[in-house]
Protein backbone atom coordinates (compact mmCIF):
# COMPACT_ATOMS: atom_id res chain seq x y z
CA UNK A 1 90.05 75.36 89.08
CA UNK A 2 93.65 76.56 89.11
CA UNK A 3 93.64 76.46 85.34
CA UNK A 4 90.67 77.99 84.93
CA UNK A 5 91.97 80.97 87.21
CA UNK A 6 94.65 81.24 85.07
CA UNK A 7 93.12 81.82 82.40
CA UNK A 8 90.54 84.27 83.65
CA UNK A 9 93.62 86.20 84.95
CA UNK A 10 95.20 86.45 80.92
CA UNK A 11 91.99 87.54 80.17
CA UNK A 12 91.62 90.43 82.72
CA UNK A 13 94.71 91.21 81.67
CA UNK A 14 93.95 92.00 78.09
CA UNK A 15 90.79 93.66 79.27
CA UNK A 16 93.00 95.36 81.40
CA UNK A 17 95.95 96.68 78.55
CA UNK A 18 92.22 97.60 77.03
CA UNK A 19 90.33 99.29 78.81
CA UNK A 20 93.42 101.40 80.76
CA UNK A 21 96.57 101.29 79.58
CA UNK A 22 100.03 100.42 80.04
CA UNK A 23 100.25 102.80 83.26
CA UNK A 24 97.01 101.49 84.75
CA UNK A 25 97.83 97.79 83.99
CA UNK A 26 101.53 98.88 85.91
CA UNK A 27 99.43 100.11 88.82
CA UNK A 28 96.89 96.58 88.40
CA UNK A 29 100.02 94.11 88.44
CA UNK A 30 102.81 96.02 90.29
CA UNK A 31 101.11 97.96 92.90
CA UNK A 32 97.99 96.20 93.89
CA UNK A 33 95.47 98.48 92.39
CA UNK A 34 92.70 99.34 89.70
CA UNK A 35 92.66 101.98 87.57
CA UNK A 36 95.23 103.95 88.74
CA UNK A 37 94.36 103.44 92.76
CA UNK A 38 97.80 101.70 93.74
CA UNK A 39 98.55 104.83 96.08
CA UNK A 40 94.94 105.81 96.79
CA UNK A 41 95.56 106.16 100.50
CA UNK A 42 98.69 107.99 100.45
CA UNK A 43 97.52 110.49 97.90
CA UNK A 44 94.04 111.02 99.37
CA UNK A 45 94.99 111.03 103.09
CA UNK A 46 97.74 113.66 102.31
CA UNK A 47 95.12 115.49 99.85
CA UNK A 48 92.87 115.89 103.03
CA UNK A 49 95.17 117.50 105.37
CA UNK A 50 95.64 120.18 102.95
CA UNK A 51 91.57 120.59 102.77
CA UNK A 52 90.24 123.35 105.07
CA UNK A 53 88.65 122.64 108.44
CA UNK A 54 84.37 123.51 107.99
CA UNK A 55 82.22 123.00 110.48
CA UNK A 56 80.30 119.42 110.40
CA UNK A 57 76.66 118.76 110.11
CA UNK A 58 75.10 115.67 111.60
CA UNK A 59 74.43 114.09 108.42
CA UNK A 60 78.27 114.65 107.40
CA UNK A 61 78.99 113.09 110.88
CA UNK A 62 76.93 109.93 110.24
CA UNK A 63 77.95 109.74 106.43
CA UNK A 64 81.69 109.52 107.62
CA UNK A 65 80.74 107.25 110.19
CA UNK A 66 78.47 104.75 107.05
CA UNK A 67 81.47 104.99 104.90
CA UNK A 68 84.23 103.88 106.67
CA UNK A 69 82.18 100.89 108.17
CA UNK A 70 81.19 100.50 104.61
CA UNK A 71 84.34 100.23 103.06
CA UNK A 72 85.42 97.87 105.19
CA UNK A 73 82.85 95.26 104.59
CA UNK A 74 84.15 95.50 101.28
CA UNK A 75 87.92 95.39 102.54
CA UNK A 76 87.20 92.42 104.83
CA UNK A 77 84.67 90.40 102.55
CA UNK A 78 87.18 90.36 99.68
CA UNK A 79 90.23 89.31 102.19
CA UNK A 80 87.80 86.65 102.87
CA UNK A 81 87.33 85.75 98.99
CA UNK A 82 91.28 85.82 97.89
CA UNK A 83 91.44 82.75 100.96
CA UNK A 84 88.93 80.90 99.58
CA UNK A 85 89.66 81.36 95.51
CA UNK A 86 93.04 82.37 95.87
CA UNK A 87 92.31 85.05 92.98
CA UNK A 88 94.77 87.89 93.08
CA UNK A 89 91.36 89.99 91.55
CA UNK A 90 90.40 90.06 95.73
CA UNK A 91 93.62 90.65 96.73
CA UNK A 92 94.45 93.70 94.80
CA UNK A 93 91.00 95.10 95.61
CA UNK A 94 91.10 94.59 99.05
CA UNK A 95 94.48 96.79 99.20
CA UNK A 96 92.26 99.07 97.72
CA UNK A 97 89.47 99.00 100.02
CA UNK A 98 91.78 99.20 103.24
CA UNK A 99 93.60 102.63 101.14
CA UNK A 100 89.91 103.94 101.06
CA UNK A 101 89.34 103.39 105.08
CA UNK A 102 92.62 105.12 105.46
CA UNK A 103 91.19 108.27 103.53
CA UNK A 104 87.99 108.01 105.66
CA UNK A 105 89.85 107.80 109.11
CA UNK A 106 91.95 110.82 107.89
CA UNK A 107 88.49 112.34 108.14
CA UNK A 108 87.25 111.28 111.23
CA UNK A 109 91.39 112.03 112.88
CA UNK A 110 90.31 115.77 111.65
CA UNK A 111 87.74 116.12 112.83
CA UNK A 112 88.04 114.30 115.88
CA UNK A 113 85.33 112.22 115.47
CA UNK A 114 85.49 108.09 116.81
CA UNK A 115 86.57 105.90 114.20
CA UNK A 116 83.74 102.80 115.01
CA UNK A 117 85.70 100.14 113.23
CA UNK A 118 89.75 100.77 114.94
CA UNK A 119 89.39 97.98 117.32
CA UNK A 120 87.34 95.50 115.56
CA UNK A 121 88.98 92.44 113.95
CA UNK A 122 88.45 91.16 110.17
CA UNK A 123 84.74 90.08 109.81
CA UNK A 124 83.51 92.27 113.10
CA UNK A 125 81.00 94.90 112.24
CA UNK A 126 79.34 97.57 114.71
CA UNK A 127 76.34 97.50 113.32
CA UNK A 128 74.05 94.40 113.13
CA UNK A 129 73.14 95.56 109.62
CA UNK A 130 76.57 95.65 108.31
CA UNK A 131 77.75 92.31 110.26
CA UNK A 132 74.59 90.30 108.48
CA UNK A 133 75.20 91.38 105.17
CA UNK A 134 79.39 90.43 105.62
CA UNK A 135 77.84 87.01 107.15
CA UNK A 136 75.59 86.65 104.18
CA UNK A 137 77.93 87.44 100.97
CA UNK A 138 80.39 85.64 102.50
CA UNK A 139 78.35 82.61 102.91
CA UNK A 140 77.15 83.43 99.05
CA UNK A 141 80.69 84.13 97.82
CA UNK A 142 82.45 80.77 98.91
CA UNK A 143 79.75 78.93 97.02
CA UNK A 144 81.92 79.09 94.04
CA UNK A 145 84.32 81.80 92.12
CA UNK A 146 81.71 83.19 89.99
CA UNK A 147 79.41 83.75 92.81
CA UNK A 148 82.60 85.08 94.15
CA UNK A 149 82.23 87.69 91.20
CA UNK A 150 79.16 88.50 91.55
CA UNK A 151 79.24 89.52 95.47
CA UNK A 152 82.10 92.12 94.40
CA UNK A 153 79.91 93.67 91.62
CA UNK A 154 76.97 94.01 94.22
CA UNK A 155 79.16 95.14 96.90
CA UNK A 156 80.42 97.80 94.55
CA UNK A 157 76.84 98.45 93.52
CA UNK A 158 75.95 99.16 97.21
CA UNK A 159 79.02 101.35 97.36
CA UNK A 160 78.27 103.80 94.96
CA UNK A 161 74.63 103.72 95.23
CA UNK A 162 75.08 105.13 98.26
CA UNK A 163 77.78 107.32 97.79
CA UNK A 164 75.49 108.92 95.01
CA UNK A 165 72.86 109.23 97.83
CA UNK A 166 75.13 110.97 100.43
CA UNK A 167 77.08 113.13 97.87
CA UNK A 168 74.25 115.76 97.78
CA UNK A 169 74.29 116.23 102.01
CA UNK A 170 77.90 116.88 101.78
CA UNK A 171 79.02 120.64 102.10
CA UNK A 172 82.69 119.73 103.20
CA UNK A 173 85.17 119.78 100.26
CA UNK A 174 87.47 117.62 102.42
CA UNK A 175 84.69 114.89 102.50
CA UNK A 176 82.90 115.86 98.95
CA UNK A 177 86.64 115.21 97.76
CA UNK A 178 87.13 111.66 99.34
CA UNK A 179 83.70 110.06 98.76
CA UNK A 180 84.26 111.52 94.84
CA UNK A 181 87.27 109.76 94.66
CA UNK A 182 85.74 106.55 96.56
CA UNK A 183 82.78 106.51 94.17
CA UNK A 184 85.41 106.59 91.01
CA UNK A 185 87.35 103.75 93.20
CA UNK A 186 84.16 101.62 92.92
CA UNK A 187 83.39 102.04 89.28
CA UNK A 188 87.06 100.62 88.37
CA UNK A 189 86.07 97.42 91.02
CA UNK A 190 83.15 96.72 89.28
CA UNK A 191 83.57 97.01 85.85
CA UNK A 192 86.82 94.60 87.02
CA UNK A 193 84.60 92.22 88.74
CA UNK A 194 81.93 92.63 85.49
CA UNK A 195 84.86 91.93 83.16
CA UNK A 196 85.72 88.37 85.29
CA UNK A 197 81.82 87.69 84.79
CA UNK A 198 81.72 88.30 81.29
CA UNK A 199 84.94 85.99 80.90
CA UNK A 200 83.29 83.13 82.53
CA UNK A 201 80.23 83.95 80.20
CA UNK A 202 78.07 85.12 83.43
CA UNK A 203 76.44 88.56 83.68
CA UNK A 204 75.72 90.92 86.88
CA UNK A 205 72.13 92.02 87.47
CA UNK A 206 72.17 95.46 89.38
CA UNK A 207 70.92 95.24 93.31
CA UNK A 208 71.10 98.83 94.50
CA UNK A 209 71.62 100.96 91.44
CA UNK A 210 69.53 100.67 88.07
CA UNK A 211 70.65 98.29 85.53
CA UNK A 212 70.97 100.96 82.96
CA UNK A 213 73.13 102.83 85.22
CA UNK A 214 75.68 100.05 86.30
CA UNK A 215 75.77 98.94 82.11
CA UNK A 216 76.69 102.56 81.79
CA UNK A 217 79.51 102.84 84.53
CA UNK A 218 80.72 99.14 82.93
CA UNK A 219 81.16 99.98 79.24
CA UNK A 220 82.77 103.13 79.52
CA UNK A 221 86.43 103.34 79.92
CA UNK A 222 88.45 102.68 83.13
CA UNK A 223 88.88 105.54 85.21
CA UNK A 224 92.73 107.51 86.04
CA UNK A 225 94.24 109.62 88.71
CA UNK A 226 92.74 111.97 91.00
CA UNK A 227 89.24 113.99 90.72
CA UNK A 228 87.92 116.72 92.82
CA UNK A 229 85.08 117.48 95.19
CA UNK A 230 82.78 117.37 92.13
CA UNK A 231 84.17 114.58 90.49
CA UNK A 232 86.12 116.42 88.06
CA UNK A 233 90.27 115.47 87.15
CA UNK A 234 92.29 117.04 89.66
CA UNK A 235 95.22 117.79 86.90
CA UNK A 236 98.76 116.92 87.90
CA UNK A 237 97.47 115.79 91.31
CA UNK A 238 96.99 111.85 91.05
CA UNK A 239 97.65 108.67 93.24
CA UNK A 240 101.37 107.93 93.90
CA UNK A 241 104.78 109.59 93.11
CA UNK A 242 106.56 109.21 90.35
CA UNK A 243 110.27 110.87 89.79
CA UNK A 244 109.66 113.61 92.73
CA UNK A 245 106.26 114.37 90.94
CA UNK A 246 102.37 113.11 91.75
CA UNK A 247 101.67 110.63 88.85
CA UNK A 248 98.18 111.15 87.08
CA UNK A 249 97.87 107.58 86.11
């Protein structure tokens, strides 16, 4: 198995030099991220400060509320994972995952809203939804490493299925901004998870969105730096300082 790891990892790694470059494979290796999301947290969190203060409908409320619960699962299942397979692929995305609950708590400290997940431990859920599907890919995922694979493609699936959904309720730039930028997040985790998959000469069949939609987000190129509340690049302003100035990588 250890061999076998190490050779998936070469390959990611030349998929990696691929698909994003020298600065993104820095970010991958160094910094614990994908596709330019080694300073995700720190960028975003600061990025939402500067955001004005609008007034909150319910459905912003509850999406808030979904997301951060959501990105945890992912967080917390992957945590899970990297103990079992001891594959730095979990690892590095699960840094990622806790940088995107930081730039969804920055909402809820805003706005004042109750974080629902600040108190609970790894693998605690409030929701009985959310704490039977961590039960169930976790259960799935330790079965062996590619099924390990293939519960981070669907959890990434899930993620921006329903960001897609809840994009269109959202009036908030502060909110648009970070589920953009969450949503671009997940694309880079699956088409890393997809590229794993593809190396151990498995494929992914799409759960939430359509299959022609996640073989579109995972043959098009790896995804860099910042984008706006409409998904658009966010020019000089990208994840992580570099030299005094915000990198773009």
């Amino acid at each position: 198995m250890k061999r076998i790891n190490r050779k998936l990892s070469v390959i990611l790694g030349v998929l990696l030099f691929l698909g994003i470059g020298v600065q993104g494979v820095s970010a991958y290796r160094g910094q614990g991220g994908f596709g330019g999301m080694s300073q995700a947290g720190t960028g975003l969190t600061s990025l939402v400060s500067q955001l004005p203060v609008q007034d909150l409908s319910d459905a912003e409320k509850d999406a808030v509320t979904k997301m951060i619960e959501e990105e945890k699962l992912a967080r917390d299942v992957y945590t899970y994972l990297y103990k079992v397979w001891n594959n730095s692929v979990f690892d590095r995305i699960s840094q990622s995952e806790q940088r995107h609950m930081d730039a969804v708590a920055a909402i809820l400290d805003k706005y004042g809203l109750a974080n629902p997940v600040a108190s609970l431990d790894y693998g605690q859920f409030a929701t009985p939804e959310m704490q039977e599907l961590y039960d169930a890919l976790i259960a799935r995922g330790q079965q062996s490493l590619e099924d390990a694979m293939q519960v981070g493609a669907t959890i990434e699936d899930l993620d921006i299925k329903d960001l897609e959904t809840l994009l269109p309720q959202m009036d908030n730039d502060d909110i648009r901004t970070v589920f953009q930028n969450l949503m671009k997040g997940s694309r880079n985790h699956m088409r890393a998870f997809v590229s794993y998959l593809k190396a151990m000469g498995s494929n992914y069949t799409a759960q939430y969105l359509t299959q022609a939609e996640v073989d579109t987000i995972v043959s098009s190129s790896w995804e860099r730096g910042a984008v706006d509340k409409d998904g658009n690049p966010m020019g000089g302003f990208g994840y992580g300082r570099r030299g005094g100035r915000w990198s773009t990588r």
